[in-house]
PDB file of N, CA and C in Angstrom:
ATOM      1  N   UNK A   1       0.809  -1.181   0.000  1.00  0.00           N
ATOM      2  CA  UNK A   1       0.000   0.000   0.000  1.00  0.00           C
ATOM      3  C   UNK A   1       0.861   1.258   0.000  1.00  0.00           C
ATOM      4  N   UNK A   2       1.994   1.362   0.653  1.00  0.00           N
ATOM      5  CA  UNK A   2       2.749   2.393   0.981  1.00  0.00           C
ATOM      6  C   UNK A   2       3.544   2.680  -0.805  1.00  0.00           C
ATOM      7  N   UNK A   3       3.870   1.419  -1.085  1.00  0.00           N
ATOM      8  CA  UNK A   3       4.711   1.823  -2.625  1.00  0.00           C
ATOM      9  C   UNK A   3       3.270   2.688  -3.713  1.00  0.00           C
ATOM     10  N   UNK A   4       2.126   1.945  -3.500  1.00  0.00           N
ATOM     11  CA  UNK A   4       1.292   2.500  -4.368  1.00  0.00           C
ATOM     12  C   UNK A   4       0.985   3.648  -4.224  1.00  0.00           C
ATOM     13  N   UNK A   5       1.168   4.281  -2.842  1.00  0.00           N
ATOM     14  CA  UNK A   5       0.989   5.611  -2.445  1.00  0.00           C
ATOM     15  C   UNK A   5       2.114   6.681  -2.998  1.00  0.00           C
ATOM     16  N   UNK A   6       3.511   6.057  -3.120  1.00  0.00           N
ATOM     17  CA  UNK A   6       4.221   6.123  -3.396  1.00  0.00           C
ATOM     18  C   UNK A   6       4.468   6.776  -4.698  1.00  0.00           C
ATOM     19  N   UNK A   7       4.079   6.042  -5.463  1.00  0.00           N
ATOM     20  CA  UNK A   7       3.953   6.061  -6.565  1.00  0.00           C
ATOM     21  C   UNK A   7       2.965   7.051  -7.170  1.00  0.00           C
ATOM     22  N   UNK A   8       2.342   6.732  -6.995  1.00  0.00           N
ATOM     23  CA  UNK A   8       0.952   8.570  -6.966  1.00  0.00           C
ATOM     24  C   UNK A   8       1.581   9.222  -6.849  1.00  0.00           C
ATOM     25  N   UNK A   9       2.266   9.290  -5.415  1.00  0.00           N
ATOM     26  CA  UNK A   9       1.843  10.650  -5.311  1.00  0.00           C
ATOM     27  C   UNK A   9       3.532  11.086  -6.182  1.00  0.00           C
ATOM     28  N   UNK A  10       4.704  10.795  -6.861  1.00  0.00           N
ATOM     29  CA  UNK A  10       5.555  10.846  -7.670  1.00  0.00           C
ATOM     30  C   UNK A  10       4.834  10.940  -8.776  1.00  0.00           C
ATOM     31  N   UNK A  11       3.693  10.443  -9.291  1.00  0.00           N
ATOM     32  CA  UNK A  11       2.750  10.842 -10.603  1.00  0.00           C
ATOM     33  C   UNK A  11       2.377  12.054 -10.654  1.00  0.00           C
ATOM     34  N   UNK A  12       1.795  12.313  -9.291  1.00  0.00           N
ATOM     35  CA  UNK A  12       1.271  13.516  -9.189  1.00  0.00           C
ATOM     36  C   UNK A  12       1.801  14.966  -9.380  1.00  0.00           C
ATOM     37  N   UNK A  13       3.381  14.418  -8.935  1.00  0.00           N
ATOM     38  CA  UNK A  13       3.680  15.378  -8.947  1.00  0.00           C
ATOM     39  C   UNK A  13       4.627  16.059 -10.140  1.00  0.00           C
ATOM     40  N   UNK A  14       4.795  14.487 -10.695  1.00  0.00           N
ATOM     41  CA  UNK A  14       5.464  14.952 -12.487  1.00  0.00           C
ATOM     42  C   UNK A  14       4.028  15.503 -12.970  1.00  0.00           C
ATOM     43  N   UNK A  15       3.141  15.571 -12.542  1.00  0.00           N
ATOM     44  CA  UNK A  15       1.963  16.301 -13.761  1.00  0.00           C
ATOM     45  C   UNK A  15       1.622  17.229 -13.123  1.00  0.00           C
ATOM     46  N   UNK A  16       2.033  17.494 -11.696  1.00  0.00           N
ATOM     47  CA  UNK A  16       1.859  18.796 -11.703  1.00  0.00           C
ATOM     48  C   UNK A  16       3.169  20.129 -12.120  1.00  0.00           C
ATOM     49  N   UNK A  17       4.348  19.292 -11.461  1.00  0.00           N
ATOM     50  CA  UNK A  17       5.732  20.106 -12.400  1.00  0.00           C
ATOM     51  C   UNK A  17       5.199  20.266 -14.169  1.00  0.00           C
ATOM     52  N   UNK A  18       4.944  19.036 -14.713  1.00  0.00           N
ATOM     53  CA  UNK A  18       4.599  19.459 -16.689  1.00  0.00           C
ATOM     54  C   UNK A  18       3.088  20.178 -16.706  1.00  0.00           C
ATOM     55  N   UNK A  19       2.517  20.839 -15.834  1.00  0.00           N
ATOM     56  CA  UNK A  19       1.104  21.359 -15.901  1.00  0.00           C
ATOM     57  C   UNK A  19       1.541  23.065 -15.635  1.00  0.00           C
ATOM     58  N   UNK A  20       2.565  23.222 -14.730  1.00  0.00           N
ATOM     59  CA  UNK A  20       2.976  24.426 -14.033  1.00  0.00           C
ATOM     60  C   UNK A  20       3.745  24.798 -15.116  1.00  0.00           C
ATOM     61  N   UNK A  21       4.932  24.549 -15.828  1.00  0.00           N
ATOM     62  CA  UNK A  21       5.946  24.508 -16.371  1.00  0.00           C
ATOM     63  C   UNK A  21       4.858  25.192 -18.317  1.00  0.00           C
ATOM     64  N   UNK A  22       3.881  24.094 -18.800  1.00  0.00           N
ATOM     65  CA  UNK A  22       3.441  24.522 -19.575  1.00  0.00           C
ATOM     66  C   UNK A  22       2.132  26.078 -19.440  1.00  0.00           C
ATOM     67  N   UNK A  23       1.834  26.509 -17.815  1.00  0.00           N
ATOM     68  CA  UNK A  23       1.177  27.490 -17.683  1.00  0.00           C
ATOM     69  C   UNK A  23       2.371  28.700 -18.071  1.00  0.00           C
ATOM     70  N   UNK A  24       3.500  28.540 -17.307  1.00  0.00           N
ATOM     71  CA  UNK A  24       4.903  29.388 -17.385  1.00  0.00           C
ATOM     72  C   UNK A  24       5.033  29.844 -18.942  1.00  0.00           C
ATOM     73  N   UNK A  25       4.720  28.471 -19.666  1.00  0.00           N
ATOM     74  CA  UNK A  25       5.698  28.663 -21.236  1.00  0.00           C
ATOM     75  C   UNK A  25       4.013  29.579 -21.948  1.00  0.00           C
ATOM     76  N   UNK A  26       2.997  29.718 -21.810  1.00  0.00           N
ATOM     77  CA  UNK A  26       1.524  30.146 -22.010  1.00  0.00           C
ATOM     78  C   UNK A  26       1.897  31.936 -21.555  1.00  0.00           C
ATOM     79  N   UNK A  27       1.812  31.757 -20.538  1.00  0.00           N
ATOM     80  CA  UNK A  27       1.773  32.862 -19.485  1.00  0.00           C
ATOM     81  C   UNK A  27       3.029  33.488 -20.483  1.00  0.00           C
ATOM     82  N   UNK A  28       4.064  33.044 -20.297  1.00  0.00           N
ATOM     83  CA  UNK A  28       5.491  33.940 -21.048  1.00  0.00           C
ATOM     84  C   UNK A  28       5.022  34.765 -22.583  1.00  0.00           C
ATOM     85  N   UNK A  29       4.237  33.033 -23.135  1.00  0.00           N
ATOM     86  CA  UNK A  29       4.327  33.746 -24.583  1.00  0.00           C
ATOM     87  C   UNK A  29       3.158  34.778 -24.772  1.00  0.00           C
ATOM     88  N   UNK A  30       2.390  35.103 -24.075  1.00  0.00           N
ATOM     89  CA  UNK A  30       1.581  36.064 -23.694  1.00  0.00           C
ATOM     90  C   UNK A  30       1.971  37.642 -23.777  1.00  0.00           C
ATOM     91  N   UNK A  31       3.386  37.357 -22.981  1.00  0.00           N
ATOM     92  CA  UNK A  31       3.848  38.457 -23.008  1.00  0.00           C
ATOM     93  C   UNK A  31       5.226  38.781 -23.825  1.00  0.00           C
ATOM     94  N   UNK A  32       5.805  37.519 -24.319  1.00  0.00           N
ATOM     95  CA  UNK A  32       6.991  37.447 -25.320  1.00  0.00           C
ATOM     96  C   UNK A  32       6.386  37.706 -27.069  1.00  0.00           C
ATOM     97  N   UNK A  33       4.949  37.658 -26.655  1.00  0.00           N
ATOM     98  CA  UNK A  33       4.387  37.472 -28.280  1.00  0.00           C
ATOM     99  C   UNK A  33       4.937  39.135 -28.801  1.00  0.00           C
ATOM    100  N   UNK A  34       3.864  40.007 -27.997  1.00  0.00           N
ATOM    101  CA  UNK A  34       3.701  41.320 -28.447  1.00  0.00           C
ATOM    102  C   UNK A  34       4.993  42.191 -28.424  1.00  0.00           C
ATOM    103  N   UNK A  35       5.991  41.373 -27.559  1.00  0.00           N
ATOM    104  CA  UNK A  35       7.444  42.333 -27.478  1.00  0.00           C
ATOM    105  C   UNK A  35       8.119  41.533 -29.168  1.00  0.00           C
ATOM    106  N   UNK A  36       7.614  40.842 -29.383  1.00  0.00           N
ATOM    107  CA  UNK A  36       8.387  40.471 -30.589  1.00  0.00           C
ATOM    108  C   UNK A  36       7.967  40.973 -31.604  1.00  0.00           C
ATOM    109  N   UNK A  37       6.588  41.151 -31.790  1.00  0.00           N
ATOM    110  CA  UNK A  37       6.001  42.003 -32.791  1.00  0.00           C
ATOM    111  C   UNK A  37       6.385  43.624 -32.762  1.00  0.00           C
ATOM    112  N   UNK A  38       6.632  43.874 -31.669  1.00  0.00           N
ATOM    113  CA  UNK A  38       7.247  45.083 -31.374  1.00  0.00           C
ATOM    114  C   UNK A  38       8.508  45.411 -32.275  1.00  0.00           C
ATOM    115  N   UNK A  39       9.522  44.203 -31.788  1.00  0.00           N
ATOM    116  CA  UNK A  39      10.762  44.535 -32.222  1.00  0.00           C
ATOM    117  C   UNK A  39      10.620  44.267 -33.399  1.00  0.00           C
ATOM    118  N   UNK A  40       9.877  43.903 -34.157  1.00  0.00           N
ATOM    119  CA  UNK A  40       9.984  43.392 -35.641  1.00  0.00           C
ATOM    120  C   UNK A  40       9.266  44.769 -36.537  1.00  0.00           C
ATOM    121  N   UNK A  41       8.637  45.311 -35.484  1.00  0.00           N
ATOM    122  CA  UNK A  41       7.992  46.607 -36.104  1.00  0.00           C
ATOM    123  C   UNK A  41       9.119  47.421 -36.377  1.00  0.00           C
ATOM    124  N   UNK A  42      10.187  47.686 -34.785  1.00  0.00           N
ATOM    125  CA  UNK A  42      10.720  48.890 -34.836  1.00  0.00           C
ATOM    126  C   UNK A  42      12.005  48.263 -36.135  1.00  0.00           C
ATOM    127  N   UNK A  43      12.433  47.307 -36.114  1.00  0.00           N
ATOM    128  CA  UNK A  43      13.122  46.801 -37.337  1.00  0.00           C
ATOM    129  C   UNK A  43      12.960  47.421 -38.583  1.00  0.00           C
ATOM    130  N   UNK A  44      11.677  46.925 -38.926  1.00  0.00           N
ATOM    131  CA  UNK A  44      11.066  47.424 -40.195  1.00  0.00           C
ATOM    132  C   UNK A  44      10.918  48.428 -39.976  1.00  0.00           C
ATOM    133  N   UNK A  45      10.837  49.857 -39.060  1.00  0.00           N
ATOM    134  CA  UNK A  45      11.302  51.426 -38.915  1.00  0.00           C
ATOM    135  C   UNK A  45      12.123  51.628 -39.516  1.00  0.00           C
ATOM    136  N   UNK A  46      13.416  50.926 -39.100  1.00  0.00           N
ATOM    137  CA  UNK A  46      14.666  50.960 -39.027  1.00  0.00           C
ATOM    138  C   UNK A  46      14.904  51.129 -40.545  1.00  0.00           C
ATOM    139  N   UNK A  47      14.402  49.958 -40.894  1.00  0.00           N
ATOM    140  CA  UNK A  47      14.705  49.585 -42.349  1.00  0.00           C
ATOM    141  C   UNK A  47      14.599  50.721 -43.543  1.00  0.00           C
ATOM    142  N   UNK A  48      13.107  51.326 -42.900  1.00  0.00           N
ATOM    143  CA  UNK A  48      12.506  52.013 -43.845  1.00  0.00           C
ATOM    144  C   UNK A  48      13.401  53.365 -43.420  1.00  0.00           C
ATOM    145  N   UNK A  49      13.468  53.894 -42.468  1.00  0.00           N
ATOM    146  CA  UNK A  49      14.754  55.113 -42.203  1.00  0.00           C
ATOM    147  C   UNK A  49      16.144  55.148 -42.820  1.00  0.00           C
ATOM    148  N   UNK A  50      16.303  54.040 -42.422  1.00  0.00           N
ATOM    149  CA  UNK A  50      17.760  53.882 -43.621  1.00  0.00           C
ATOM    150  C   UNK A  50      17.872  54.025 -44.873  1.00  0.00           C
ATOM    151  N   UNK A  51      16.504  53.715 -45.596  1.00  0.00           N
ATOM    152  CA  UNK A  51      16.820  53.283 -47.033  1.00  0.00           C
ATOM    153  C   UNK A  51      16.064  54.860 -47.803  1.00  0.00           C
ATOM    154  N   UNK A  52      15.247  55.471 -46.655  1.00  0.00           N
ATOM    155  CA  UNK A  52      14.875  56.825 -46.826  1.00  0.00           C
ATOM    156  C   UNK A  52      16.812  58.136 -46.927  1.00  0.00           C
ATOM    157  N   UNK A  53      17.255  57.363 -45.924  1.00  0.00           N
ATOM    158  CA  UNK A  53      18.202  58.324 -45.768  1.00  0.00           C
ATOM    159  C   UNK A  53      19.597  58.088 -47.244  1.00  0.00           C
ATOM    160  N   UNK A  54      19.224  56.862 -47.538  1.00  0.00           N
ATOM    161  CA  UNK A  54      20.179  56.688 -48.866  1.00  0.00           C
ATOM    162  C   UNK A  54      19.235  57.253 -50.274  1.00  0.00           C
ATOM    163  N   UNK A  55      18.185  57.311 -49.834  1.00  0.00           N
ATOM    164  CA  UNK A  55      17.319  57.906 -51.195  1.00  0.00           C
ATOM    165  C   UNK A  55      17.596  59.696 -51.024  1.00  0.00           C
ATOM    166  N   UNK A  56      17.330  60.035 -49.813  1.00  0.00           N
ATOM    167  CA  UNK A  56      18.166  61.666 -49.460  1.00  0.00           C
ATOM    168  C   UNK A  56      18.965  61.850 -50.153  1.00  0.00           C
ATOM    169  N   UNK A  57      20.208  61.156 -49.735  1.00  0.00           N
ATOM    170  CA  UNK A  57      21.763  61.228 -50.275  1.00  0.00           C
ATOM    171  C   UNK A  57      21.921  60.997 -51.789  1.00  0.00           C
ATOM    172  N   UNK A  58      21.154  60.746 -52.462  1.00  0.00           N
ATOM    173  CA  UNK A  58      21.055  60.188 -53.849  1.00  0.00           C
ATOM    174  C   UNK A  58      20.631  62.007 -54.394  1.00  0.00           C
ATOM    175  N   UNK A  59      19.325  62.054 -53.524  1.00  0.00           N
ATOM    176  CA  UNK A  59      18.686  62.964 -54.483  1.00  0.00           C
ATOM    177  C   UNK A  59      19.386  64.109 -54.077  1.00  0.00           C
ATOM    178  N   UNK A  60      20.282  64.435 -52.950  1.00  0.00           N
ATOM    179  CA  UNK A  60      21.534  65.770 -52.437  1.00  0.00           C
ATOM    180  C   UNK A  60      22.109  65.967 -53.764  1.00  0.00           C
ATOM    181  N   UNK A  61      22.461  64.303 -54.101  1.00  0.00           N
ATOM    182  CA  UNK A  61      23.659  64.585 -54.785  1.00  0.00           C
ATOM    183  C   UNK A  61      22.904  65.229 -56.294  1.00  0.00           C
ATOM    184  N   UNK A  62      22.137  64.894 -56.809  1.00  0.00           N
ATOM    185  CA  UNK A  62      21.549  65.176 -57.892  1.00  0.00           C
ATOM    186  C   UNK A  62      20.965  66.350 -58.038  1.00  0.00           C
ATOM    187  N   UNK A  63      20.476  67.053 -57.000  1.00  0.00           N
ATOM    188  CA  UNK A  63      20.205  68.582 -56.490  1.00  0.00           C
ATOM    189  C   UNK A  63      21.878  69.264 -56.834  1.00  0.00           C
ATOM    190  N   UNK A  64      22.756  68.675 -56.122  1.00  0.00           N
ATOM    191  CA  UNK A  64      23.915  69.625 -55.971  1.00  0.00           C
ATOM    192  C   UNK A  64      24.832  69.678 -57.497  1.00  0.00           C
ATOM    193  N   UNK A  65      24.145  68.269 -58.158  1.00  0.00           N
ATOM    194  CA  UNK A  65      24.668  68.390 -59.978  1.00  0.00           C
ATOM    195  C   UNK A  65      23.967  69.529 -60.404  1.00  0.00           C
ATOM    196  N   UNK A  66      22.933  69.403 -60.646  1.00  0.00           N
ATOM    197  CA  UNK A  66      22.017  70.397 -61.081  1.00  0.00           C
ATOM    198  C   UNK A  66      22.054  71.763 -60.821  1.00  0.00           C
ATOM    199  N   UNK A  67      22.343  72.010 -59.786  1.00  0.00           N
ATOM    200  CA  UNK A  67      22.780  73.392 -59.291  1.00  0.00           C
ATOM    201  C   UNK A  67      24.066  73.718 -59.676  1.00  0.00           C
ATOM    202  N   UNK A  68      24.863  72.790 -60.140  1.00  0.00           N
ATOM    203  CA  UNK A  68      26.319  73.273 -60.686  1.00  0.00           C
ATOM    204  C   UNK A  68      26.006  73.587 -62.004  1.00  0.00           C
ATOM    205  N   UNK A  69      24.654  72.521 -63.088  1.00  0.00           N
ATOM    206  CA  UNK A  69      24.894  72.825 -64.185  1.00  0.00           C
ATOM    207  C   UNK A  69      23.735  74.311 -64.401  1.00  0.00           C
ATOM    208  N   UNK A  70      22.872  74.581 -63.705  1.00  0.00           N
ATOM    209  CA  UNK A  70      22.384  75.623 -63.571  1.00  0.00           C
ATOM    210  C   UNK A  70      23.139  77.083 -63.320  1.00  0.00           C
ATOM    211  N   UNK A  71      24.136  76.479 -62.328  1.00  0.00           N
ATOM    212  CA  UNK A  71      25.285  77.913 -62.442  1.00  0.00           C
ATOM    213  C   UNK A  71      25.639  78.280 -63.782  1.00  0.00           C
ATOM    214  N   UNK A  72      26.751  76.959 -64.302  1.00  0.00           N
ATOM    215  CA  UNK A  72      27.260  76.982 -65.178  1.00  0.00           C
ATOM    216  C   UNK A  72      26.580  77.365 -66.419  1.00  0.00           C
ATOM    217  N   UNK A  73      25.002  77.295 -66.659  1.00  0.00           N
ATOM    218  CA  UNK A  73      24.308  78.040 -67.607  1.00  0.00           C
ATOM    219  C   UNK A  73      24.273  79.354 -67.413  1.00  0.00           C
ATOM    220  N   UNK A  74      23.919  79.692 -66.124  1.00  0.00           N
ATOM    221  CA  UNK A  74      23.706  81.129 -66.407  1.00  0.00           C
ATOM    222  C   UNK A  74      24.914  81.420 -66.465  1.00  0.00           C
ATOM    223  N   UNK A  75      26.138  81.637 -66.591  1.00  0.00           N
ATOM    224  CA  UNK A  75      27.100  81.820 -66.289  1.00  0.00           C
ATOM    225  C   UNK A  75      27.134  82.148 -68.267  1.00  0.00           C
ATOM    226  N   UNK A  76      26.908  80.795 -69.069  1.00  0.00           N
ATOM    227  CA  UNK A  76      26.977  81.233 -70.182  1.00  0.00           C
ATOM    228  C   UNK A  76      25.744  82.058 -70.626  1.00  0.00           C
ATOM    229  N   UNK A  77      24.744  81.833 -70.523  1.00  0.00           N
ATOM    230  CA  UNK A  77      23.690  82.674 -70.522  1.00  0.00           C
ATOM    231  C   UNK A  77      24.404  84.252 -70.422  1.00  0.00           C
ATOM    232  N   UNK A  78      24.772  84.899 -69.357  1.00  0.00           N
ATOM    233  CA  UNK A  78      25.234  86.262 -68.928  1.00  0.00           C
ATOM    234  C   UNK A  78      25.842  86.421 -70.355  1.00  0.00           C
ATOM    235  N   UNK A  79      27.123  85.435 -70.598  1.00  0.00           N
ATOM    236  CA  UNK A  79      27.848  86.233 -71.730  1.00  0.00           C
ATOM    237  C   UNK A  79      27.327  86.052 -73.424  1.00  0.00           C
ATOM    238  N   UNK A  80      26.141  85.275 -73.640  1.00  0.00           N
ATOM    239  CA  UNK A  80      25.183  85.584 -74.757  1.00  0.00           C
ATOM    240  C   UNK A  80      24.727  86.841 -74.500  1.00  0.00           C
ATOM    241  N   UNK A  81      24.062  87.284 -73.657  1.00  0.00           N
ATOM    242  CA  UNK A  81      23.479  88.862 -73.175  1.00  0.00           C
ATOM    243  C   UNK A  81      24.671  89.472 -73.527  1.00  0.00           C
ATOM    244  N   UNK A  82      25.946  89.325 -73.254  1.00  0.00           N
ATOM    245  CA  UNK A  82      26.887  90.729 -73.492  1.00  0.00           C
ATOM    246  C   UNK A  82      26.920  90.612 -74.692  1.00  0.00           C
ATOM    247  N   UNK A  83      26.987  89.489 -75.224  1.00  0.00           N
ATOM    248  CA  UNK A  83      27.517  89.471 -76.379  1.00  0.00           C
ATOM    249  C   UNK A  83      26.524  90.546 -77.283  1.00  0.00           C
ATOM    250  N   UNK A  84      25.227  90.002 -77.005  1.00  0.00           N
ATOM    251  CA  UNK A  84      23.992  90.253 -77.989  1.00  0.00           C
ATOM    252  C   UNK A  84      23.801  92.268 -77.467  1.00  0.00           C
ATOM    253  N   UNK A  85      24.425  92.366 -76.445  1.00  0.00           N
ATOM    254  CA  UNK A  85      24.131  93.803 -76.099  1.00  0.00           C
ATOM    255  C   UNK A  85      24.939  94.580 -76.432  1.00  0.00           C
ATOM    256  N   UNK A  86      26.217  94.035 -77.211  1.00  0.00           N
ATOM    257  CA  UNK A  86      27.499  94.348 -78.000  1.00  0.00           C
ATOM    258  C   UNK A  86      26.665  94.468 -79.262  1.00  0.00           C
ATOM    259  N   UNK A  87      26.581  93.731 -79.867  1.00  0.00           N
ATOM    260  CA  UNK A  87      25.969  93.842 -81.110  1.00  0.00           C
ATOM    261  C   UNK A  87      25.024  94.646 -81.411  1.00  0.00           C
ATOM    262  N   UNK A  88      24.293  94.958 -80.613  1.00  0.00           N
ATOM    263  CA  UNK A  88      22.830  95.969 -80.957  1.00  0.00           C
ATOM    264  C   UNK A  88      23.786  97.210 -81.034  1.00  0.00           C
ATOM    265  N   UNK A  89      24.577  97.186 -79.841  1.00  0.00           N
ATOM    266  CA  UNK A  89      25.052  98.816 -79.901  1.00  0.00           C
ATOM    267  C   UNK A  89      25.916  99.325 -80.914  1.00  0.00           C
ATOM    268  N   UNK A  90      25.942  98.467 -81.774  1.00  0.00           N
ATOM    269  CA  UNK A  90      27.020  98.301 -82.741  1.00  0.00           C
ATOM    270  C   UNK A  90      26.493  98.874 -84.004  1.00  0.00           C
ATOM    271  N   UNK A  91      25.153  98.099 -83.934  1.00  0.00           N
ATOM    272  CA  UNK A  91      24.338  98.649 -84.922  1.00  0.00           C
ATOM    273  C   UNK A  91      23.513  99.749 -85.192  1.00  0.00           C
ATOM    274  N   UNK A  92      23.561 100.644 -83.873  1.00  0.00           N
ATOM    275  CA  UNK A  92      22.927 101.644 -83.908  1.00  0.00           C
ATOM    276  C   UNK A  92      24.180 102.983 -84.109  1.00  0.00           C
TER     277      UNK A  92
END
């Protein structure tokens, strides 16, 4: 009688350790779920900030071409005007 008691209550208590143990792993992912979705959000932030800040740097650089070849027009631009304001006076 004593071994059968024995024995229970060693049953009992492996199912209550694998009963506790699977509330723990429940209970955790409860709260491990939404921190992971979290971090996978701020990731994909991440992602999208970075690839914003190399599209910046792309379009700097293409602003700062443009503004050189915009100088560099008016620059010739000005001396068509002299030129053409040479010539009128020339003709009068």
């Amino acid at each position: 009688m004593e071994q059968a008691f024995t024995i229970g209550a060693v049953v009992l208590a492996l199912l209550s350790i694998f009963k506790l143990i699977g509330a723990v792993n429940s209970f955790s992912e409860k709260f491990t779920g939404p921190l992971n979705e979290l971090k996978i959000a701020i990731q994909r932030l991440n992602d999208s900030i970075e690839h914003l800040i190399k599209d910046s740097e792309v379009l700097k650089d293409k602003i700062t071409k443009h503004g050189q070849e915009i100088h560099h027009l008016n620059s010739r631009m000005d001396k068509v005007e002299l030129k053409m304001d040479m010539y009128h006076k020339e003709d009068k």
